[in-house]
PDB file of N, CA and C in Angstrom:
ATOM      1  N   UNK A   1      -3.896 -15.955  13.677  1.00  0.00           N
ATOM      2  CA  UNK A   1      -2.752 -15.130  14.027  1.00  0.00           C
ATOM      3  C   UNK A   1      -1.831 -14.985  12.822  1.00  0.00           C
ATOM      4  N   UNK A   2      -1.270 -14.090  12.583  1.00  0.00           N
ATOM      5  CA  UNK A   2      -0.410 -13.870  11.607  1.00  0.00           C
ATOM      6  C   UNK A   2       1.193 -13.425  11.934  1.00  0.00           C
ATOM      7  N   UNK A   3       1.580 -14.584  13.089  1.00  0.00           N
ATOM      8  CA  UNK A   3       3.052 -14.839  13.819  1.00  0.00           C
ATOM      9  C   UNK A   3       3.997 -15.045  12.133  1.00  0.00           C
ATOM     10  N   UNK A   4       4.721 -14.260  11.984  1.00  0.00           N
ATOM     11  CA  UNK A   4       6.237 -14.591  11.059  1.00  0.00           C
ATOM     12  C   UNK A   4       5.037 -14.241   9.300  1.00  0.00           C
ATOM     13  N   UNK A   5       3.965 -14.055   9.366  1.00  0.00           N
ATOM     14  CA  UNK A   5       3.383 -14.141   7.836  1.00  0.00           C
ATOM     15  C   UNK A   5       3.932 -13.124   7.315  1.00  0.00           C
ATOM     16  N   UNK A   6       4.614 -12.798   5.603  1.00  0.00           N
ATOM     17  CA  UNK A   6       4.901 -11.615   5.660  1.00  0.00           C
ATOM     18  C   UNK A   6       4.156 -10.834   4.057  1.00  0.00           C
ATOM     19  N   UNK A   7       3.913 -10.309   3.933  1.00  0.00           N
ATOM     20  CA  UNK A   7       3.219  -9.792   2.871  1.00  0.00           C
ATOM     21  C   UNK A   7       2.131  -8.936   3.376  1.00  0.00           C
ATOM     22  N   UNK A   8       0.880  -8.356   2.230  1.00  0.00           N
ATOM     23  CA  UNK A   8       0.041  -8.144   2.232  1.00  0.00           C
ATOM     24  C   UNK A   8      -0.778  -8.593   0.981  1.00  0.00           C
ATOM     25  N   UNK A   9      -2.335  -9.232   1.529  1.00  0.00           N
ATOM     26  CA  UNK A   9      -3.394  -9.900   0.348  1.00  0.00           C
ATOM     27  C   UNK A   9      -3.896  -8.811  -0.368  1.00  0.00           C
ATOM     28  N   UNK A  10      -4.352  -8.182   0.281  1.00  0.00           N
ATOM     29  CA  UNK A  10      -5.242  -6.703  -0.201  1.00  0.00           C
ATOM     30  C   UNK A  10      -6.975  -7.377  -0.923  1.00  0.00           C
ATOM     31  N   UNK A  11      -7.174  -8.516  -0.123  1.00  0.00           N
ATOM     32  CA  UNK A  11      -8.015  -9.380  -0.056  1.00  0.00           C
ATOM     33  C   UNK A  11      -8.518  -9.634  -1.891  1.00  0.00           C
ATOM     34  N   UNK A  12      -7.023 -10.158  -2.265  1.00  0.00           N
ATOM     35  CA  UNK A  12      -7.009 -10.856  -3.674  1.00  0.00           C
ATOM     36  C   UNK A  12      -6.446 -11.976  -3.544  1.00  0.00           C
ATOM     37  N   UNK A  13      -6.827 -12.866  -4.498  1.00  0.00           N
ATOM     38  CA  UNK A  13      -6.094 -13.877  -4.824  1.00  0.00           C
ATOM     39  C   UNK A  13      -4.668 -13.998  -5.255  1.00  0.00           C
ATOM     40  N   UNK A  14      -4.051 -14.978  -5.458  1.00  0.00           N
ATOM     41  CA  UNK A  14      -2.599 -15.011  -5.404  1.00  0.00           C
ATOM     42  C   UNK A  14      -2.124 -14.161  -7.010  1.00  0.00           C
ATOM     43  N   UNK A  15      -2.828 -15.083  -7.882  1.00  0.00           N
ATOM     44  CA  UNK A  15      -2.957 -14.343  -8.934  1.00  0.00           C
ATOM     45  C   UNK A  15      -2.866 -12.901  -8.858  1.00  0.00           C
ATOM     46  N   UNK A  16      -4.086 -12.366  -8.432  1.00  0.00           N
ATOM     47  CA  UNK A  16      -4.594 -10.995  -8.660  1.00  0.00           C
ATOM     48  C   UNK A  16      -3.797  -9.993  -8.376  1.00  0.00           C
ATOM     49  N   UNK A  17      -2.824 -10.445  -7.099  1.00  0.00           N
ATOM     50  CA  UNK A  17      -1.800  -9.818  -6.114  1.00  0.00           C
ATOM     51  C   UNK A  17      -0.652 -10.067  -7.232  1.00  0.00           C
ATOM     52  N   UNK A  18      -0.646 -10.419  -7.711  1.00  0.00           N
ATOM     53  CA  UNK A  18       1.043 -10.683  -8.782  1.00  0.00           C
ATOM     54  C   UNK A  18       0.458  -9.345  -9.672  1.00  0.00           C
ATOM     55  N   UNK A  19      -0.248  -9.569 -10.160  1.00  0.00           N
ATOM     56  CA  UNK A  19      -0.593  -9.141 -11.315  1.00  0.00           C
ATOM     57  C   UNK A  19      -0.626  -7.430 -11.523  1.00  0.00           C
ATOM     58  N   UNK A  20      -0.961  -6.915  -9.612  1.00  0.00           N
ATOM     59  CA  UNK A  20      -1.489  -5.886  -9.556  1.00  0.00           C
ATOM     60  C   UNK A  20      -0.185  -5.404  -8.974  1.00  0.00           C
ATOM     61  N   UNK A  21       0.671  -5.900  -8.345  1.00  0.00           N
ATOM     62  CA  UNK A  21       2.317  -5.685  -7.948  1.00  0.00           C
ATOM     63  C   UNK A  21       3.307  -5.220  -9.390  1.00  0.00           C
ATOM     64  N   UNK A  22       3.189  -6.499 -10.510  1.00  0.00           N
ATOM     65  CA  UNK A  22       3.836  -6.205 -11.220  1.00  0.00           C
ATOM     66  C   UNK A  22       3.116  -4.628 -12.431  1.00  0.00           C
ATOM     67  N   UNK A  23       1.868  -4.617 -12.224  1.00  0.00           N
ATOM     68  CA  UNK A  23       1.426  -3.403 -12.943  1.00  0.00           C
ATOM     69  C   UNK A  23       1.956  -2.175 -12.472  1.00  0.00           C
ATOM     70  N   UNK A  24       2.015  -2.346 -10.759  1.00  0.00           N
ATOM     71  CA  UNK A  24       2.451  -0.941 -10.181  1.00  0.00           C
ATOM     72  C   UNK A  24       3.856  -0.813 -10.361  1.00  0.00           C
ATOM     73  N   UNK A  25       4.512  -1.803 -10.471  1.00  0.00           N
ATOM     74  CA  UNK A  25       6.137  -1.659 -10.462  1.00  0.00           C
ATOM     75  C   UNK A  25       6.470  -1.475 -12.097  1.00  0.00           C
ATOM     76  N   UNK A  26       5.458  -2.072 -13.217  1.00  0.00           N
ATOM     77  CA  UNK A  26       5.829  -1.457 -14.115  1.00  0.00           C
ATOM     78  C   UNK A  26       5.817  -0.096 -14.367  1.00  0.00           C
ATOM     79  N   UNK A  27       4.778   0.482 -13.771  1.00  0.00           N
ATOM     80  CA  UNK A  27       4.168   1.646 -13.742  1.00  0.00           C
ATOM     81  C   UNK A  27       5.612   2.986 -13.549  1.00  0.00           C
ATOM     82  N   UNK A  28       6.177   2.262 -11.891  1.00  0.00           N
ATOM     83  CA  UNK A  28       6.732   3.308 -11.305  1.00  0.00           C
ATOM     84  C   UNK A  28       8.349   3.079 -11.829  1.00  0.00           C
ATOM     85  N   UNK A  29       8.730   1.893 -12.969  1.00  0.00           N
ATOM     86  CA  UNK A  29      10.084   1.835 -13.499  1.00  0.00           C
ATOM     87  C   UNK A  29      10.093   3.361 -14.514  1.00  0.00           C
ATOM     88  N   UNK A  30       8.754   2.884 -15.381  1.00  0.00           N
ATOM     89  CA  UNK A  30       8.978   3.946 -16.496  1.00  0.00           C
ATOM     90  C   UNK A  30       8.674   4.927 -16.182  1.00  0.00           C
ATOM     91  N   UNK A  31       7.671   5.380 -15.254  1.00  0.00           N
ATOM     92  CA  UNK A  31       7.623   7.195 -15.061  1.00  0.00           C
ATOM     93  C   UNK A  31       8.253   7.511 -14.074  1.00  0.00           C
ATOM     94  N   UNK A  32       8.850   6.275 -12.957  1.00  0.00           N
ATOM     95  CA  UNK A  32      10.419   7.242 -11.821  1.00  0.00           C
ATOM     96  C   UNK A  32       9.191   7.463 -10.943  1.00  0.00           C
ATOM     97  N   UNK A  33       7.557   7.961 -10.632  1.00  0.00           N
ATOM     98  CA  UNK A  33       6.643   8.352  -9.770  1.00  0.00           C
ATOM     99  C   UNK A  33       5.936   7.924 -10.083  1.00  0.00           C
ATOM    100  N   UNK A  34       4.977   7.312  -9.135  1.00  0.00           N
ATOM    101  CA  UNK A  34       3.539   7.491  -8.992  1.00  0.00           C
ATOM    102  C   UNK A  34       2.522   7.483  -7.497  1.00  0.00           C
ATOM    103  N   UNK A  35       1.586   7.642  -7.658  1.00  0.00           N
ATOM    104  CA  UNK A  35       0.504   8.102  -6.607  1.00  0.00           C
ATOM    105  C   UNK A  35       0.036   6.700  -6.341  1.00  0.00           C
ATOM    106  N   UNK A  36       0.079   6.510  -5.123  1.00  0.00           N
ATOM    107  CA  UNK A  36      -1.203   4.926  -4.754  1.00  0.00           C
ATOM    108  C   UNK A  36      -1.432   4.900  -3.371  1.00  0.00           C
ATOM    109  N   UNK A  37      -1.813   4.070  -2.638  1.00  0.00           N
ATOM    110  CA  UNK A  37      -2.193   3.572  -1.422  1.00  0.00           C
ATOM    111  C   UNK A  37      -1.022   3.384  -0.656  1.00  0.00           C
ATOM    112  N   UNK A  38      -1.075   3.476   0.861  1.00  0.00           N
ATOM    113  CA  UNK A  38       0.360   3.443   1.367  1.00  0.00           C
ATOM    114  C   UNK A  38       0.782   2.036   1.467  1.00  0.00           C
ATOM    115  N   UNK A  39      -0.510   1.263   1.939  1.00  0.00           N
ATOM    116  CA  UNK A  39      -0.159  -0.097   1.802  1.00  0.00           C
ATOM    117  C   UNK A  39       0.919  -0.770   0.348  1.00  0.00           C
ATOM    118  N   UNK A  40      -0.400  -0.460  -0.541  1.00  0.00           N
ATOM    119  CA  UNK A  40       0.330  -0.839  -1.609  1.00  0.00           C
ATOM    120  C   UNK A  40       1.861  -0.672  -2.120  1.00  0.00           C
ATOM    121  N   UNK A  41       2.190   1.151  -1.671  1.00  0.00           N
ATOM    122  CA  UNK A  41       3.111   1.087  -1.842  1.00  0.00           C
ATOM    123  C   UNK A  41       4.245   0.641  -1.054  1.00  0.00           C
ATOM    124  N   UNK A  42       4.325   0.512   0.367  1.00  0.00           N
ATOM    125  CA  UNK A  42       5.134  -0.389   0.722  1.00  0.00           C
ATOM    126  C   UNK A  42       4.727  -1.815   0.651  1.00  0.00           C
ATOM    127  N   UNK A  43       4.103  -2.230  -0.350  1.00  0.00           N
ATOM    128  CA  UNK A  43       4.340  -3.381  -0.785  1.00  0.00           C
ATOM    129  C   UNK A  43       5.355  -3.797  -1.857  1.00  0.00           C
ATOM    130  N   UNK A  44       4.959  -2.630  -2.857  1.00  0.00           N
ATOM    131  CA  UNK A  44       4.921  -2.310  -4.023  1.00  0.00           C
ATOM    132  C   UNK A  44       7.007  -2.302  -3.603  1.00  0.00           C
ATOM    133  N   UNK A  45       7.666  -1.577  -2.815  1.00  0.00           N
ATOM    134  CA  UNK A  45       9.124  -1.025  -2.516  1.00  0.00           C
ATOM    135  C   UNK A  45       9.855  -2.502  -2.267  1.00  0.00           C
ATOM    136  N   UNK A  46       9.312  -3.515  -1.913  1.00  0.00           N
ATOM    137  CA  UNK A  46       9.951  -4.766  -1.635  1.00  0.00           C
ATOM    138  C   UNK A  46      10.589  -5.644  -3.352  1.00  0.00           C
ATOM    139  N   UNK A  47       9.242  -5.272  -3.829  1.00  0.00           N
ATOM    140  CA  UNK A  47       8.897  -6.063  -5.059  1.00  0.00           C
ATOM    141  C   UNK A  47       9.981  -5.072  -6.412  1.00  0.00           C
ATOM    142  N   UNK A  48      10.403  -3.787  -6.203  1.00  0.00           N
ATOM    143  CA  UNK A  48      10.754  -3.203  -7.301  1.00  0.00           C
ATOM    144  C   UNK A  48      12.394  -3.206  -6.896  1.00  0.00           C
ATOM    145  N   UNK A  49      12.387  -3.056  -5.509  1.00  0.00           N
ATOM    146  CA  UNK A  49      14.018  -3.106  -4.768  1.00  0.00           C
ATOM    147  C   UNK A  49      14.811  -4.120  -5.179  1.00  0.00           C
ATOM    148  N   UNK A  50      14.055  -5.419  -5.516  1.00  0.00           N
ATOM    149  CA  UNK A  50      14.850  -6.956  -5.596  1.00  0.00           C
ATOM    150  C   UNK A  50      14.583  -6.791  -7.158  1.00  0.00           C
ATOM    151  N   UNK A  51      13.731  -6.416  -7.793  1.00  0.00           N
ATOM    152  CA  UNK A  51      13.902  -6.271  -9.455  1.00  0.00           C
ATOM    153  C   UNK A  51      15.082  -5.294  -9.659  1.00  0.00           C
ATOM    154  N   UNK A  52      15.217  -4.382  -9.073  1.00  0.00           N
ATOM    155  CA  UNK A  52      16.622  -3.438  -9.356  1.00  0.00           C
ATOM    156  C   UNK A  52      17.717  -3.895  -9.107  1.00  0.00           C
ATOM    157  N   UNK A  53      17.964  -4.517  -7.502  1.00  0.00           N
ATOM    158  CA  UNK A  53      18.736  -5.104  -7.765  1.00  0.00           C
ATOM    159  C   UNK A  53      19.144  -6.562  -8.664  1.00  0.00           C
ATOM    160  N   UNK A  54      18.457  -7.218  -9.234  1.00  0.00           N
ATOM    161  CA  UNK A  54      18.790  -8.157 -10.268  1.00  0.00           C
ATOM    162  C   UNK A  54      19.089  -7.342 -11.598  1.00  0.00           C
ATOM    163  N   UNK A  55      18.559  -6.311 -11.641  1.00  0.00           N
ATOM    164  CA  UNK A  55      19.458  -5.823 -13.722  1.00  0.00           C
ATOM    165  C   UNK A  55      20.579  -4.899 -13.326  1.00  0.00           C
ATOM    166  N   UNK A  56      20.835  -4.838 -11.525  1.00  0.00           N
ATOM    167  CA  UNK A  56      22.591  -4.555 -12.088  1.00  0.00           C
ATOM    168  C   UNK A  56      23.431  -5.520 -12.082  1.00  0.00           C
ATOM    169  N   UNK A  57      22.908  -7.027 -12.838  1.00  0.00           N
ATOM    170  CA  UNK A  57      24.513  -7.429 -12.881  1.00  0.00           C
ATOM    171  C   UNK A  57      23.229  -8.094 -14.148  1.00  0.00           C
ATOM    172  N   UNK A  58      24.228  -7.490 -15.335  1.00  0.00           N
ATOM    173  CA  UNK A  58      23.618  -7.768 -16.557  1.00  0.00           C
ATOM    174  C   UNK A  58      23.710  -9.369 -17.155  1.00  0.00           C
ATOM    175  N   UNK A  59      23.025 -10.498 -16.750  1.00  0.00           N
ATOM    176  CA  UNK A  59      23.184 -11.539 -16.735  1.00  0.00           C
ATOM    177  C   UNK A  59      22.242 -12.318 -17.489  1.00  0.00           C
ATOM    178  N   UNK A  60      22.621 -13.416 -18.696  1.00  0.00           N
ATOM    179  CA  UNK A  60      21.228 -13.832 -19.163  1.00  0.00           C
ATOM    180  C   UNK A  60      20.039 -14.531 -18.166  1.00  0.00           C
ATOM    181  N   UNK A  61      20.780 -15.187 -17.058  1.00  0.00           N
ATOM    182  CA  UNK A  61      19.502 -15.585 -16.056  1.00  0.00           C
ATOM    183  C   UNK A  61      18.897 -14.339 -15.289  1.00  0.00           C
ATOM    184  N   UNK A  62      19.586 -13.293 -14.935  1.00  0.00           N
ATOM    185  CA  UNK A  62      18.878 -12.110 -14.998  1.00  0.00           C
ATOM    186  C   UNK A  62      17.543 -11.427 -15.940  1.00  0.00           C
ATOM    187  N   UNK A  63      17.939 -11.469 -16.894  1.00  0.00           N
ATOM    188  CA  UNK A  63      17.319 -10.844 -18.043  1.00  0.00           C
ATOM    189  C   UNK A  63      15.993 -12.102 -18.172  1.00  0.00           C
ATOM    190  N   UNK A  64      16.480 -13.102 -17.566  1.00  0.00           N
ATOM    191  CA  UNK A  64      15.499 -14.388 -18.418  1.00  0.00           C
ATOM    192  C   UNK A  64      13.957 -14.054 -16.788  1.00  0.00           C
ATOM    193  N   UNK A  65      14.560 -14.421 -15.928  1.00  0.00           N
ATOM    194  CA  UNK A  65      13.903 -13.603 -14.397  1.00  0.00           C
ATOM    195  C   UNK A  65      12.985 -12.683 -14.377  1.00  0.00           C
ATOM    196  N   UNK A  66      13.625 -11.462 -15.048  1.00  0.00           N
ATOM    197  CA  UNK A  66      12.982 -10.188 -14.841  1.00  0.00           C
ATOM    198  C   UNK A  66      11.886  -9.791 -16.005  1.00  0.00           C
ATOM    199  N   UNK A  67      11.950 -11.042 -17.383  1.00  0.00           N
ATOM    200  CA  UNK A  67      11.144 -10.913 -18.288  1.00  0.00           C
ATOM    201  C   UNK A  67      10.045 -11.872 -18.321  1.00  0.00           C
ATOM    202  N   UNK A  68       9.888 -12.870 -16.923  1.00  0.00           N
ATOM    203  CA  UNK A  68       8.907 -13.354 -16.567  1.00  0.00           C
ATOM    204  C   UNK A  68       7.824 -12.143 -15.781  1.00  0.00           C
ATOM    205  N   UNK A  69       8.263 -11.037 -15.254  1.00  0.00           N
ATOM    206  CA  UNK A  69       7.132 -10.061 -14.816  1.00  0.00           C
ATOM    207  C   UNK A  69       7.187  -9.051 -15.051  1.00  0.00           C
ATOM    208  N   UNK A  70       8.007  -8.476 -16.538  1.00  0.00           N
ATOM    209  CA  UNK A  70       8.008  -7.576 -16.985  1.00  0.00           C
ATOM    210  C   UNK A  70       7.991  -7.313 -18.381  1.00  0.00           C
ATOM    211  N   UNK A  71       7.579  -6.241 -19.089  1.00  0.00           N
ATOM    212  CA  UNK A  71       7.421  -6.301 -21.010  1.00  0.00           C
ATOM    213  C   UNK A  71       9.023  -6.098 -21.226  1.00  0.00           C
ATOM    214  N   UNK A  72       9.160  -6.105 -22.343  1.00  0.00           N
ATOM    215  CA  UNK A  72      10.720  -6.147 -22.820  1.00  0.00           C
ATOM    216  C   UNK A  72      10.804  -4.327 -23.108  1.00  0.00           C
ATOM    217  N   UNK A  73       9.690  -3.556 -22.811  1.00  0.00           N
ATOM    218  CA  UNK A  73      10.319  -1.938 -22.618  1.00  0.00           C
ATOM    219  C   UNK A  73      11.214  -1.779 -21.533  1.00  0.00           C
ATOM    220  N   UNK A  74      10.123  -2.466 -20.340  1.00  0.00           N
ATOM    221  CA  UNK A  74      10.471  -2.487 -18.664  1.00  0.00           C
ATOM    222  C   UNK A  74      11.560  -2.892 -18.335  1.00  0.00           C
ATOM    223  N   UNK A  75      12.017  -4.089 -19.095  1.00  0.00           N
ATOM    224  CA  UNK A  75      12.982  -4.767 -18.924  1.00  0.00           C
ATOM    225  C   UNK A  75      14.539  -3.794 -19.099  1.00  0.00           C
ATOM    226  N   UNK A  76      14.436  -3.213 -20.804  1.00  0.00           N
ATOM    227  CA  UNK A  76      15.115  -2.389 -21.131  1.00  0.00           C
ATOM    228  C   UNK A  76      15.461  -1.422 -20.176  1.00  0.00           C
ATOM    229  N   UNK A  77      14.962  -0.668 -19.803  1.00  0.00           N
ATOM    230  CA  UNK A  77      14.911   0.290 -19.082  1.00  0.00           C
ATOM    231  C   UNK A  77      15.556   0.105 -17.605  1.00  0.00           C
ATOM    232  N   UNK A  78      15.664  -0.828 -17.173  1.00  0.00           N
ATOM    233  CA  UNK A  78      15.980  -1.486 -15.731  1.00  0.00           C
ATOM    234  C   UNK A  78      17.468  -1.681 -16.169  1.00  0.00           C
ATOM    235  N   UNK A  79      17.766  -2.550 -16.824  1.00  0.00           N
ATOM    236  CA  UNK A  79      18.907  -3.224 -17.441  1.00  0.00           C
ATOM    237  C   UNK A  79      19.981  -1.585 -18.017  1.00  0.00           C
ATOM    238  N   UNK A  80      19.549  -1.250 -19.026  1.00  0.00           N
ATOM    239  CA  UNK A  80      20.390   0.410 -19.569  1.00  0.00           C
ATOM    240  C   UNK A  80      20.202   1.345 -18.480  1.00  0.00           C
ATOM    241  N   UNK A  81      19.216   1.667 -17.788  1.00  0.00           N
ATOM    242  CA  UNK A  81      19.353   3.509 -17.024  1.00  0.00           C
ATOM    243  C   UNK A  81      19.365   2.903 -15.398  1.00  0.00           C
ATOM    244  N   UNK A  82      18.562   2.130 -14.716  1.00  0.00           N
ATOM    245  CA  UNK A  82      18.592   1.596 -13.707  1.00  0.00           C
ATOM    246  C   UNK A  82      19.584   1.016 -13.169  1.00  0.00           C
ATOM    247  N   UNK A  83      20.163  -0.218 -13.999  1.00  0.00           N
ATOM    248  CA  UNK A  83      21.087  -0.975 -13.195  1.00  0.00           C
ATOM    249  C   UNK A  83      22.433  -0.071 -13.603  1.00  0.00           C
ATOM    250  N   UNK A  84      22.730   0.827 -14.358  1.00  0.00           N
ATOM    251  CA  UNK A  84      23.654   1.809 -13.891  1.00  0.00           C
ATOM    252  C   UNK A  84      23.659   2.972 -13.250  1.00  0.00           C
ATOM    253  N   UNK A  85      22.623   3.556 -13.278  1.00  0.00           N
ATOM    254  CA  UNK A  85      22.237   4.474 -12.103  1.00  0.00           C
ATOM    255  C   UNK A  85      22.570   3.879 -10.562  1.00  0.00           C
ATOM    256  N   UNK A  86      22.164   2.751 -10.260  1.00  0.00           N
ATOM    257  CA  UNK A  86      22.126   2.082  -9.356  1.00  0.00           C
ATOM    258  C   UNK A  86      23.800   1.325  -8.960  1.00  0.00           C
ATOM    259  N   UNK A  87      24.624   1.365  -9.766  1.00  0.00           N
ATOM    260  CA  UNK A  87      25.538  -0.017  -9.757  1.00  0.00           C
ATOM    261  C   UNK A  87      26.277   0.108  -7.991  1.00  0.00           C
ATOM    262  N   UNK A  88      26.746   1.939  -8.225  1.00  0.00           N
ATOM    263  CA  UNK A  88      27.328   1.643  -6.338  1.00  0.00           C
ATOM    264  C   UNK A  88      26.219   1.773  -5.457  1.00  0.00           C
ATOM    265  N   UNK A  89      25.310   1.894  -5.500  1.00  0.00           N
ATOM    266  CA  UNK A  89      23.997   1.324  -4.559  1.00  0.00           C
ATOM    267  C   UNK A  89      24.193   0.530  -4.113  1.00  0.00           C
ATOM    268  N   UNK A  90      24.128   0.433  -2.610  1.00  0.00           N
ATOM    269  CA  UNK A  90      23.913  -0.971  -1.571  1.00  0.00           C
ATOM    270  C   UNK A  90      22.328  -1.248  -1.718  1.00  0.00           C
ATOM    271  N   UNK A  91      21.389  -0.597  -2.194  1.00  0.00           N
ATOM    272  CA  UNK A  91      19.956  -0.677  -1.687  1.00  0.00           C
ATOM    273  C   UNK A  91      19.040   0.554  -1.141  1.00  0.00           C
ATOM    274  N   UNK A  92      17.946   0.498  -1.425  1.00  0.00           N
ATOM    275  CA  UNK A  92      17.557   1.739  -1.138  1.00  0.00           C
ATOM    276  C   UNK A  92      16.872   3.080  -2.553  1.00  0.00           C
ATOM    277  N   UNK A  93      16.657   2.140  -3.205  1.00  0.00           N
ATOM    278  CA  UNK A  93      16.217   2.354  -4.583  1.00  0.00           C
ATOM    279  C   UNK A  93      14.765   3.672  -4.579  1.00  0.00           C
ATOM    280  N   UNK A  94      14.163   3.084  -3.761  1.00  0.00           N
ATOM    281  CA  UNK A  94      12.876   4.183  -3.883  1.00  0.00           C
ATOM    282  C   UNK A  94      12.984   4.568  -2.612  1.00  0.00           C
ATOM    283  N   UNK A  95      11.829   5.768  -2.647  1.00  0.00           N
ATOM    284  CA  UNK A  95      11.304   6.710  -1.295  1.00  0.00           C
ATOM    285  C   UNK A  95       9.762   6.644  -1.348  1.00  0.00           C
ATOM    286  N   UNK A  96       9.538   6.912  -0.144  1.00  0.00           N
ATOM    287  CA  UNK A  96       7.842   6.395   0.257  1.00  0.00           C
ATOM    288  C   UNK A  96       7.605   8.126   0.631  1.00  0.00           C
ATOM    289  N   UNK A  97       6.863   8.777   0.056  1.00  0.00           N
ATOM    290  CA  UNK A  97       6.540   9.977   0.824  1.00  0.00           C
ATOM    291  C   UNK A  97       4.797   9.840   0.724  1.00  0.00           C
ATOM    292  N   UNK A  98       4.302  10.292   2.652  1.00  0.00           N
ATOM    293  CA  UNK A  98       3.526  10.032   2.449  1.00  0.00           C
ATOM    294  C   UNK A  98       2.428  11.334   1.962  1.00  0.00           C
ATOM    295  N   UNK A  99       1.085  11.273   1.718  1.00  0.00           N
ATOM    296  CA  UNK A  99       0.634  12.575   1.521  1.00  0.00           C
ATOM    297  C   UNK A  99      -0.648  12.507   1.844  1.00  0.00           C
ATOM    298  N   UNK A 100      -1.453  14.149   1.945  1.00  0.00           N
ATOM    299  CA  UNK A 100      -3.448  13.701   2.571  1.00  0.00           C
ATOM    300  C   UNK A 100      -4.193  12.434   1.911  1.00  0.00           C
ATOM    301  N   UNK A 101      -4.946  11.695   2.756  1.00  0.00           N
ATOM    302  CA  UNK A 101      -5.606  10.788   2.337  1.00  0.00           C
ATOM    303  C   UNK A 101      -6.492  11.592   1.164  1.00  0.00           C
ATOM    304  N   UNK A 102      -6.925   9.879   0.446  1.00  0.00           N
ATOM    305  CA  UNK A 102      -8.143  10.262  -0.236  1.00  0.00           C
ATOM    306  C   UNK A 102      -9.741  11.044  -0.118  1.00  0.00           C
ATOM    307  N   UNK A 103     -10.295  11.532  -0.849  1.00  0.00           N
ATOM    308  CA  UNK A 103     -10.990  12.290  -0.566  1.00  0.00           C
ATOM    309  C   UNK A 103     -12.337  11.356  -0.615  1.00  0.00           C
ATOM    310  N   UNK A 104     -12.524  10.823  -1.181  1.00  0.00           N
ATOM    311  CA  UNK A 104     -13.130   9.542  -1.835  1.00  0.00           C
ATOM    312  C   UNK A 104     -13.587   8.668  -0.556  1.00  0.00           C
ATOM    313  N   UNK A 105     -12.670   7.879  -0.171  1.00  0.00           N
ATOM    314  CA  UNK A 105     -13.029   6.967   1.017  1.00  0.00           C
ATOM    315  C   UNK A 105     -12.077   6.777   2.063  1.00  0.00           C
ATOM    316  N   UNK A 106     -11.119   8.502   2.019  1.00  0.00           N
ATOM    317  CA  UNK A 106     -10.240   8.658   2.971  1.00  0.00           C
ATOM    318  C   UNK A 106      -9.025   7.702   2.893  1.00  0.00           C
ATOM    319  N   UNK A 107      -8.863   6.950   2.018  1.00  0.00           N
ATOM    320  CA  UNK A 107      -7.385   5.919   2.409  1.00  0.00           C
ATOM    321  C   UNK A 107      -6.117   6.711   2.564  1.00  0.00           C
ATOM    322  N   UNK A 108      -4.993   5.995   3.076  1.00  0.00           N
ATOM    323  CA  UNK A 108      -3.432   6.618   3.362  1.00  0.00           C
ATOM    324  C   UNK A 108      -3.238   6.375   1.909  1.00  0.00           C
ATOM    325  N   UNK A 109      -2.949   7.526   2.014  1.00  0.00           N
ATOM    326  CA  UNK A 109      -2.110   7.918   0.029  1.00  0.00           C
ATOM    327  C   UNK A 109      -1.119   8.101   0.339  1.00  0.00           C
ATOM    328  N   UNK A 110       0.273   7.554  -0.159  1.00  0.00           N
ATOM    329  CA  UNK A 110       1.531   7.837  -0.565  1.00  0.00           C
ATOM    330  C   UNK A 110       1.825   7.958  -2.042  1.00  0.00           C
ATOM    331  N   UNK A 111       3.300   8.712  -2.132  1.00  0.00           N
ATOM    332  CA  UNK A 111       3.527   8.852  -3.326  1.00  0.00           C
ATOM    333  C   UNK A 111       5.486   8.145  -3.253  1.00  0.00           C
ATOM    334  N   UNK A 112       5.438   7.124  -4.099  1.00  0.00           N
ATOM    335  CA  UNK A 112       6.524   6.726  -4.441  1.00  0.00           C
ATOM    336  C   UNK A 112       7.339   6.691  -5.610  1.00  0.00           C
ATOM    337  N   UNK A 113       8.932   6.529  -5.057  1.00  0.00           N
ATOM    338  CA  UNK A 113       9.139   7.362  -6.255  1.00  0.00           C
ATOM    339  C   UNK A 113      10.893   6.131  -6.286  1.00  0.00           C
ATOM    340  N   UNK A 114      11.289   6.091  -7.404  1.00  0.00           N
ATOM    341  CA  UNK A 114      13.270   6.029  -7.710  1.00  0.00           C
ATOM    342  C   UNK A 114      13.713   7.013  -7.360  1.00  0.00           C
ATOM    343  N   UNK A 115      14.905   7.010  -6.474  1.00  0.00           N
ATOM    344  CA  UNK A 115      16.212   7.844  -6.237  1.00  0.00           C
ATOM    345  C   UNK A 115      16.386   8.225  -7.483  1.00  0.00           C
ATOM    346  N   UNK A 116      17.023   9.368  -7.242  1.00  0.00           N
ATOM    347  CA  UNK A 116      18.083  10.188  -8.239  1.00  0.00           C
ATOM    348  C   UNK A 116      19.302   8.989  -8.295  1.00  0.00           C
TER     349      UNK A 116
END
């Protein structure tokens, strides 16, 4: 039973699941969009929401945090255009739109994206 469990495996290891979270969230800091799985991406909206909110309050334990799962471009970028874009933000950083499945093997495709 999976009473109170909260996540998704995407039947990877713990590792594999970090690894493939922080690729997509690097992904969707620097181009603002991208295309993936719906799962993923509401996975993906938990994991980039709590990174945004940590680089608006420009802090060295911030900065020290967010450069354990991110390159120092990513980082940049969160910290200068993000966490001021964001500063009167309560939350609510990205949008999930969904769109036709894949053609391939049919999966729920969404496309997620940063607020204006």
């Amino acid at each position: 039973m999976r009473h109170r469990k909260k996540g998704r495996k995407f039947t990877k290891s713990k590792d594999q699941r970090r690894a493939l979270l922080r690729s997509l969230s690097s992904s969707l800091i620097l181009k603002e969009k991208i295309t993936t799985t719906e799962a993923k991406a509401k996975e993906l909206k938990s994991f980039v929401e709590k990174s945004i909110t940590r680089a608006k309050k420009d802090t060295v334990a911030n900065r020290r945090l967010l450069i354990k799962d991110f390159s120092n471009k990513v980082v940049k970028k969160m910290f200068q255009e993000l966490g001021s874009r964001y500063k009167s933000r309560a939350g609510g950083y990205t949008r999930i739109t969904k769109i036709s499945p894949r053609k391939s093997d049919g999966a729920r495709m969404a496309v997620i994206e940063l607020m204006k």
